[in-house]
N, C-alpha and C. Protein backbone atom coordinates (compact mmCIF):
# COMPACT_ATOMS: atom_id res chain seq x y z
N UNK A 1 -65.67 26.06 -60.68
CA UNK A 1 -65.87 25.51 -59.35
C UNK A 1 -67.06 26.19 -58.69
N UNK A 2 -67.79 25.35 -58.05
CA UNK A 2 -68.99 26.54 -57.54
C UNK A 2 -68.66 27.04 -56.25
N UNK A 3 -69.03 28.14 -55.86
CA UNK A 3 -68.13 29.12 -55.18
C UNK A 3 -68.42 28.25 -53.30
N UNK A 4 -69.52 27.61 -53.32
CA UNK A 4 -70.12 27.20 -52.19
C UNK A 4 -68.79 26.02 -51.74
N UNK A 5 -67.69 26.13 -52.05
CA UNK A 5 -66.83 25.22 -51.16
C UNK A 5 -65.67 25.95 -51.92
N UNK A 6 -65.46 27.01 -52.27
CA UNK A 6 -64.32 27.95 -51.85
C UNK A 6 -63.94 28.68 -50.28
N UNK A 7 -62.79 28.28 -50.00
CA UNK A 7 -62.51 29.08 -49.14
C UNK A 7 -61.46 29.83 -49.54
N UNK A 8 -61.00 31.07 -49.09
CA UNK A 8 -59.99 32.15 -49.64
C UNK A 8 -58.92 32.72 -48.29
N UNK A 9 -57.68 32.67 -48.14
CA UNK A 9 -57.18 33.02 -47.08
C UNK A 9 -56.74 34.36 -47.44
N UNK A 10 -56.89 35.58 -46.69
CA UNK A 10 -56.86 36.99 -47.02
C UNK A 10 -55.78 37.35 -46.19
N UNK A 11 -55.04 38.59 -46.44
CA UNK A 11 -53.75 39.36 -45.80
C UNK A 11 -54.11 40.63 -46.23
N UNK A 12 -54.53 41.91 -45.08
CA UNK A 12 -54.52 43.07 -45.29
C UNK A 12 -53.06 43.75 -45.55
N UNK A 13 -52.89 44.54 -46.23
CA UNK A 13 -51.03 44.65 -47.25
C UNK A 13 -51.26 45.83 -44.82
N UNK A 14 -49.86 45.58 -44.89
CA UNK A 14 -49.01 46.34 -43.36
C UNK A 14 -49.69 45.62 -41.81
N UNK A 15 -50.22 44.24 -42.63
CA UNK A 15 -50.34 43.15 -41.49
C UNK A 15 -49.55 42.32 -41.13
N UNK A 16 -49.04 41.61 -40.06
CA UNK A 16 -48.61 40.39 -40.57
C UNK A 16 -48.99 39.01 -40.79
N UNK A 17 -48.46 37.72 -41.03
CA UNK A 17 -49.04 36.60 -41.75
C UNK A 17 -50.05 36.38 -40.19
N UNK A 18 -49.66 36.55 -39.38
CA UNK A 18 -50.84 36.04 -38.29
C UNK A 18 -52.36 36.58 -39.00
N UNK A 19 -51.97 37.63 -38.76
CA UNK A 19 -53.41 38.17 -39.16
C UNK A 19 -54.20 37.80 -40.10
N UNK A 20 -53.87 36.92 -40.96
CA UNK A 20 -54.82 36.43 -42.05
C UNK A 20 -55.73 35.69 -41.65
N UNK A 21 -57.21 36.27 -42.31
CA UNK A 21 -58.75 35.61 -42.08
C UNK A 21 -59.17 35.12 -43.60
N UNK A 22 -59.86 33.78 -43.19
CA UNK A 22 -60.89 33.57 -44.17
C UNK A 22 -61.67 34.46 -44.69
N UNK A 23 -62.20 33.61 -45.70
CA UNK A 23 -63.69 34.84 -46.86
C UNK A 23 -64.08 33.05 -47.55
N UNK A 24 -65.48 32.98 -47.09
CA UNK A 24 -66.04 31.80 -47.96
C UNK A 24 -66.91 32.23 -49.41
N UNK A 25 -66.94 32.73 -50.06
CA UNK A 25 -67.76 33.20 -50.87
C UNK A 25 -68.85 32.42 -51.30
N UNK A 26 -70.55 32.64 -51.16
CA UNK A 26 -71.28 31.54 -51.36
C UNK A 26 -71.50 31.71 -52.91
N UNK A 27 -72.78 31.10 -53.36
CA UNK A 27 -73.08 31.13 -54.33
C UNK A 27 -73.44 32.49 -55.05
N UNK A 28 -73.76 33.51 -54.44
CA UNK A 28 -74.11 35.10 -55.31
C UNK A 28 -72.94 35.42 -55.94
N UNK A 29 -72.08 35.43 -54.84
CA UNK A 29 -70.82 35.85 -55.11
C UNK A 29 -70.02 34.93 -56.31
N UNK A 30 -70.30 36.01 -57.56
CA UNK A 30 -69.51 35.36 -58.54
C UNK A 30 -67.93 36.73 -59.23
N UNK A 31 -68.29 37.58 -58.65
CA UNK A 31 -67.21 38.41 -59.40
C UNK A 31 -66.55 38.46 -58.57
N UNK A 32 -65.17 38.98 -58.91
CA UNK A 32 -64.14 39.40 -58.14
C UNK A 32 -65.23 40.81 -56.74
N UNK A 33 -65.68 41.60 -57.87
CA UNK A 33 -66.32 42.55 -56.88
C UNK A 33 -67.46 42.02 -56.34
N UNK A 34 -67.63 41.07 -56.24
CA UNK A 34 -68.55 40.62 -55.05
C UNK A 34 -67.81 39.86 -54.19
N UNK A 35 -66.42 39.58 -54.31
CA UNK A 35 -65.67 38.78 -53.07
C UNK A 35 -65.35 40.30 -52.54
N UNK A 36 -65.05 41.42 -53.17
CA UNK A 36 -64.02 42.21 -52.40
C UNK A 36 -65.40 43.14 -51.20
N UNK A 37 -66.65 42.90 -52.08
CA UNK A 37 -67.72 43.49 -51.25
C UNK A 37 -68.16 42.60 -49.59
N UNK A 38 -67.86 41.28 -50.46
CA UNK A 38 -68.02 40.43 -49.10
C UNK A 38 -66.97 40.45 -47.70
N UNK A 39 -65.66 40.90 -48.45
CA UNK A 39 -64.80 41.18 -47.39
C UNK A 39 -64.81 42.53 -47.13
N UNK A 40 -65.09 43.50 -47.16
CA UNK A 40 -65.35 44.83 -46.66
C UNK A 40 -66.50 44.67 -45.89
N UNK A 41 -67.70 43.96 -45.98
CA UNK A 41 -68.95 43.62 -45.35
C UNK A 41 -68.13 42.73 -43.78
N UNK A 42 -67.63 41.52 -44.10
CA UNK A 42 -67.14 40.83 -43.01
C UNK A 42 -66.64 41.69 -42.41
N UNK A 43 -65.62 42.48 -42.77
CA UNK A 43 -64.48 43.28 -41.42
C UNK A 43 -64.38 45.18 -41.70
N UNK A 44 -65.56 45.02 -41.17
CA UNK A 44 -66.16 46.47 -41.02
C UNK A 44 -65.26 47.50 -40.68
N UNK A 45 -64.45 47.02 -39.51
CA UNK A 45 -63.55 47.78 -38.77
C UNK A 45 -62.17 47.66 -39.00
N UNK A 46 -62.03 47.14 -39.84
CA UNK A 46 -60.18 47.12 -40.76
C UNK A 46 -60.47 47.61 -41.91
N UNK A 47 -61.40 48.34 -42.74
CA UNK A 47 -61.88 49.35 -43.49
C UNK A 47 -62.42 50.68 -43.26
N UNK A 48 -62.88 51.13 -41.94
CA UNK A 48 -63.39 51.78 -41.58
C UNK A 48 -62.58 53.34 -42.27
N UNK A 49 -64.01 54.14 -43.17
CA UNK A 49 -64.20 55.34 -43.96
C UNK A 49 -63.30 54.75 -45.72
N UNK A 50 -63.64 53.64 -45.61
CA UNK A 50 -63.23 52.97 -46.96
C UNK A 50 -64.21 52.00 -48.05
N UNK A 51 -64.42 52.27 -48.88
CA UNK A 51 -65.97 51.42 -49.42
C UNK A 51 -65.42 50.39 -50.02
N UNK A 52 -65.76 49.21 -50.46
CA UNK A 52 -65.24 48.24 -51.15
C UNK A 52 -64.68 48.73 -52.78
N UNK A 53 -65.21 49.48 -53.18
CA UNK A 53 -64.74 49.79 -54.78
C UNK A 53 -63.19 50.64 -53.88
N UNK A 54 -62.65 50.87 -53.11
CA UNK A 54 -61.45 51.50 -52.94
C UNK A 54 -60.85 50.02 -52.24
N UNK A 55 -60.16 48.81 -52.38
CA UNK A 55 -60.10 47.98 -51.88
C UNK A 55 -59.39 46.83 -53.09
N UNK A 56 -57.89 47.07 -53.68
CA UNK A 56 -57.97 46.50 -54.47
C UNK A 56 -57.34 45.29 -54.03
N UNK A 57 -57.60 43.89 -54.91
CA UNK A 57 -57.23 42.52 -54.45
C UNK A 57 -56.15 41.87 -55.69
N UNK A 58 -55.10 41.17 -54.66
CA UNK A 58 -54.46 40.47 -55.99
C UNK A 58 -54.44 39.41 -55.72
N UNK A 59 -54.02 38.54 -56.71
CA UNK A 59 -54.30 36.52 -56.41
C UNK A 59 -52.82 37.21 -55.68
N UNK A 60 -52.34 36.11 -54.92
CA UNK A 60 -50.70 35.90 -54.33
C UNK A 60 -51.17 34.47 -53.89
N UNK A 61 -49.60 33.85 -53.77
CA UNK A 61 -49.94 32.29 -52.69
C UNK A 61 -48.49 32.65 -52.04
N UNK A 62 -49.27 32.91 -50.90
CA UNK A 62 -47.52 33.59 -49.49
C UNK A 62 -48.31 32.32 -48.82
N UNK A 63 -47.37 31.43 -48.45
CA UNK A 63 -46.94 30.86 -47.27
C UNK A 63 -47.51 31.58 -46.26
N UNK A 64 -48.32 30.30 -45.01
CA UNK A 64 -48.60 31.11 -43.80
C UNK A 64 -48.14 30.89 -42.74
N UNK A 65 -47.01 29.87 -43.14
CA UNK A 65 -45.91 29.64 -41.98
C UNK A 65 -45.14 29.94 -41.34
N UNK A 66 -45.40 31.57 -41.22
CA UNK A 66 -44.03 32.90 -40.88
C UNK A 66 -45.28 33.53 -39.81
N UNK A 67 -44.71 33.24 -38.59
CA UNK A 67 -45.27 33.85 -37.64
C UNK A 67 -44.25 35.16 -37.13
N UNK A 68 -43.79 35.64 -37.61
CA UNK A 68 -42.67 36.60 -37.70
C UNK A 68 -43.72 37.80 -37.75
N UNK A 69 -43.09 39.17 -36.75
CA UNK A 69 -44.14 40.44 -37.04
C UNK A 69 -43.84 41.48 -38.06
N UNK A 70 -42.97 41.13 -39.41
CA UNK A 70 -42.84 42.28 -39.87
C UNK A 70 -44.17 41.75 -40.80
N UNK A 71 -44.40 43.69 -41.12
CA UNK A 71 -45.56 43.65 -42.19
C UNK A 71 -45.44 43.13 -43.29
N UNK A 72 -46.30 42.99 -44.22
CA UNK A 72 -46.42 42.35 -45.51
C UNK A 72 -46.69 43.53 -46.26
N UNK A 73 -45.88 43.50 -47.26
CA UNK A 73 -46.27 45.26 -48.35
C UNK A 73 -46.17 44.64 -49.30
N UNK A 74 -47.31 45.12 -50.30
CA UNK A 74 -47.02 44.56 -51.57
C UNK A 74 -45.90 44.87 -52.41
N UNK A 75 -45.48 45.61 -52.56
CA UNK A 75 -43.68 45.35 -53.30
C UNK A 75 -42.83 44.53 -53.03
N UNK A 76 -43.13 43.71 -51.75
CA UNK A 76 -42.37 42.86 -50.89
C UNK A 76 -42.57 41.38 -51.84
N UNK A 77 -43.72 41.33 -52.44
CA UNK A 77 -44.40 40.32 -53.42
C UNK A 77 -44.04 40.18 -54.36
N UNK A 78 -43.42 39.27 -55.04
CA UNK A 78 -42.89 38.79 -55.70
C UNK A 78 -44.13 38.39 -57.51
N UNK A 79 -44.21 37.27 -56.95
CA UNK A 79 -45.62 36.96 -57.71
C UNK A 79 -46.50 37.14 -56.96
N UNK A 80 -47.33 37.83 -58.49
CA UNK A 80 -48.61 38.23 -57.64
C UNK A 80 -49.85 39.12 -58.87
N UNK A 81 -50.86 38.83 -59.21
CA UNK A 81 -51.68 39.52 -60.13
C UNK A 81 -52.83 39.99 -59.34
N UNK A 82 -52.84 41.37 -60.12
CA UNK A 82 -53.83 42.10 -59.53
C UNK A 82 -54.95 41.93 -60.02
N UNK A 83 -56.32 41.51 -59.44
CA UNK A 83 -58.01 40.67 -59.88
C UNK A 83 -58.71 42.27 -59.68
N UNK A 84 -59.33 41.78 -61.39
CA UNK A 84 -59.80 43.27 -62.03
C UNK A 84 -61.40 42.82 -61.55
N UNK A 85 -62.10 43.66 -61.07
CA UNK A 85 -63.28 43.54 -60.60
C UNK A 85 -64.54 42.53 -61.12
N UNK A 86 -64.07 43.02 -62.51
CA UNK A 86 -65.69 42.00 -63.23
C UNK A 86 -64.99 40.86 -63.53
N UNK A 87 -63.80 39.92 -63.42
CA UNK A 87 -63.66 38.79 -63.47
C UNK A 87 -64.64 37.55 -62.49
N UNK A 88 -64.66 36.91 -63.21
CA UNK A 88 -65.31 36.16 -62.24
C UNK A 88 -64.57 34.89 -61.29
N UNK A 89 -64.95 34.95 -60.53
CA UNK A 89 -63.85 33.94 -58.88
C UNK A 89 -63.68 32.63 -59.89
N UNK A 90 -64.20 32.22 -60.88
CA UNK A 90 -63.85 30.91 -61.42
C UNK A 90 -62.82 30.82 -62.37
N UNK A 91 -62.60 32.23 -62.79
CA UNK A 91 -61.62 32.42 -63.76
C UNK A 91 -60.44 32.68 -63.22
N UNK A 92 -60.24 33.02 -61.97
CA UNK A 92 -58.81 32.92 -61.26
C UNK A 92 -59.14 31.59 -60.36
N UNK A 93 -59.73 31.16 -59.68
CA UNK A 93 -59.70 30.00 -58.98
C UNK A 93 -60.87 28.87 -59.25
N UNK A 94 -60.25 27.73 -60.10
CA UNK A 94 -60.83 26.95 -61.14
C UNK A 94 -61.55 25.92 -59.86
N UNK A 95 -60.43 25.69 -58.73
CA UNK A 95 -60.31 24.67 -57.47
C UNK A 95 -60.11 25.07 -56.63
N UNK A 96 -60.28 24.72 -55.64
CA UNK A 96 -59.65 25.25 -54.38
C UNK A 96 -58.38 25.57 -54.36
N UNK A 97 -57.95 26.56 -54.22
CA UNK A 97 -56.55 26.88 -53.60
C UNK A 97 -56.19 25.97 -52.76
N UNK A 98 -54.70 26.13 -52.70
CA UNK A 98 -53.90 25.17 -51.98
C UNK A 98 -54.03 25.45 -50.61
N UNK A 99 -53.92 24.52 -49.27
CA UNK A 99 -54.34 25.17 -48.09
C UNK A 99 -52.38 25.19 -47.87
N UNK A 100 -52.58 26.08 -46.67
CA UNK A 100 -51.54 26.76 -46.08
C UNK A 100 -50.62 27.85 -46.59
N UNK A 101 -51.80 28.48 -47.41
CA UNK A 101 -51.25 29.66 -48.33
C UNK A 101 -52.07 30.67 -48.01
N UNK A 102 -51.93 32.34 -48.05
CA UNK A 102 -52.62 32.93 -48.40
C UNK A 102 -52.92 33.08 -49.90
N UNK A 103 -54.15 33.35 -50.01
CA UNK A 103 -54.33 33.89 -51.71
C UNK A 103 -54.78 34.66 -51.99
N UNK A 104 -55.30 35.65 -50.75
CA UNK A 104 -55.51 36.74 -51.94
C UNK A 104 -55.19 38.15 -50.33
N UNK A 105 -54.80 39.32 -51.38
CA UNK A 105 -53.91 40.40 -50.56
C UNK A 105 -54.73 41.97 -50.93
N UNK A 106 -54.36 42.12 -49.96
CA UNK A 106 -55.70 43.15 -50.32
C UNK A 106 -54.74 44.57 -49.87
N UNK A 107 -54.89 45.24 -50.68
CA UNK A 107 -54.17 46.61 -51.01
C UNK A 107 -55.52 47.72 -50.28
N UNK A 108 -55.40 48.79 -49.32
CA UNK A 108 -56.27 49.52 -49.38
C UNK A 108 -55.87 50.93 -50.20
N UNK A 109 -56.69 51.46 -50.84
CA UNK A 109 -56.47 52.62 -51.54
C UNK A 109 -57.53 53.56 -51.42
N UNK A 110 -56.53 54.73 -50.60
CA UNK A 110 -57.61 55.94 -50.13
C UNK A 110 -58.71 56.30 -51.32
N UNK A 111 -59.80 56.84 -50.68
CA UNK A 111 -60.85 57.53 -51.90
C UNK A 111 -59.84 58.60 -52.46
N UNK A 112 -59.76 58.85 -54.14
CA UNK A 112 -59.51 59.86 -54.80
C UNK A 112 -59.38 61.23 -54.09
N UNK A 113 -60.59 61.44 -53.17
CA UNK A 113 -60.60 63.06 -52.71
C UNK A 113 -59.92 63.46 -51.58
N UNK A 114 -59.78 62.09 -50.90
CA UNK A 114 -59.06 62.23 -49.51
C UNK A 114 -57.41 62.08 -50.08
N UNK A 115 -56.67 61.38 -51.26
CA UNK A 115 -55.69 61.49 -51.70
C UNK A 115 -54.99 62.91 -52.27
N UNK A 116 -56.09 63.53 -52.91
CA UNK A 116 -55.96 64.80 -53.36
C UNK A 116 -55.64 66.23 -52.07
N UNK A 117 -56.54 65.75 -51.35
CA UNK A 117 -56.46 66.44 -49.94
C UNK A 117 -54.91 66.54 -49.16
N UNK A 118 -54.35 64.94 -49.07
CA UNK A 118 -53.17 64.98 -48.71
C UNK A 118 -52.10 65.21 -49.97
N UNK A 119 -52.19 65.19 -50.47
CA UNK A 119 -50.61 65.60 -51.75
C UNK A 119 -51.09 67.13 -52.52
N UNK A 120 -51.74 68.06 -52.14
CA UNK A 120 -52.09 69.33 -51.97
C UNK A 120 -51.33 69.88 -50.50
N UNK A 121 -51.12 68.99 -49.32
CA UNK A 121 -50.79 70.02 -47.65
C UNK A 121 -49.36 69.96 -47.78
């Protein structure tokens, strides 16, 4: 599918379903790590001291019909595969995703040194 009429509905994992934003990915964007760069670029400030290579993404399709405030955690997820960086967006999404779903969930994971820092105190 060429990426120029993908749209992607995103869920930061200890948000809830309100909070989910688009990600259009144009044509550069062909890997997984160029969607996850494009969404660290879009929302500067729901990453903030986090680089896109710490930012991992999984396909999911959650329903966005739960306006309910508990968070979304990924263990809470049922189905759900985790998108390994050098795949490319055509090899998990052939077509458009279905609308009124999220599809893709985004796990943040501290840098290595700042993890080490806390499970050392």
């Amino acid at each position: 599918m060429a990426n120029n009429h993908l749209t992607l509905f995103c869920l930061v994992e200890g948000e809830t379903i309100s909070k989910n934003f688009s990600v259009k990915p144009t044509l550069a964007d062909t890997t997984i790590d160029d969607l996850r760069q494009r969404i660290r670029t879009e929302n500067p400030n729901t990453f903030i001291g986090l680089d896109a290579k710490d930012l991992t993404l999984w396909s999911v399709s959650i329903p966005d019909d739960d306006d309910g405030m508990i968070p979304v955690l990924l263990n809470s997820i049922i189905v759900k595969e985790r998108l390994k960086a050098s795949r490319d967006l055509s090899d998990v999404w052939e077509k458009q995703p279905a609308k009124g779903f999220i599809h893709v969930f985004i796990q943040r994971t501290p840098p290595a040194a700042k993890r080490d820092r806390e499970e050392d105190s």
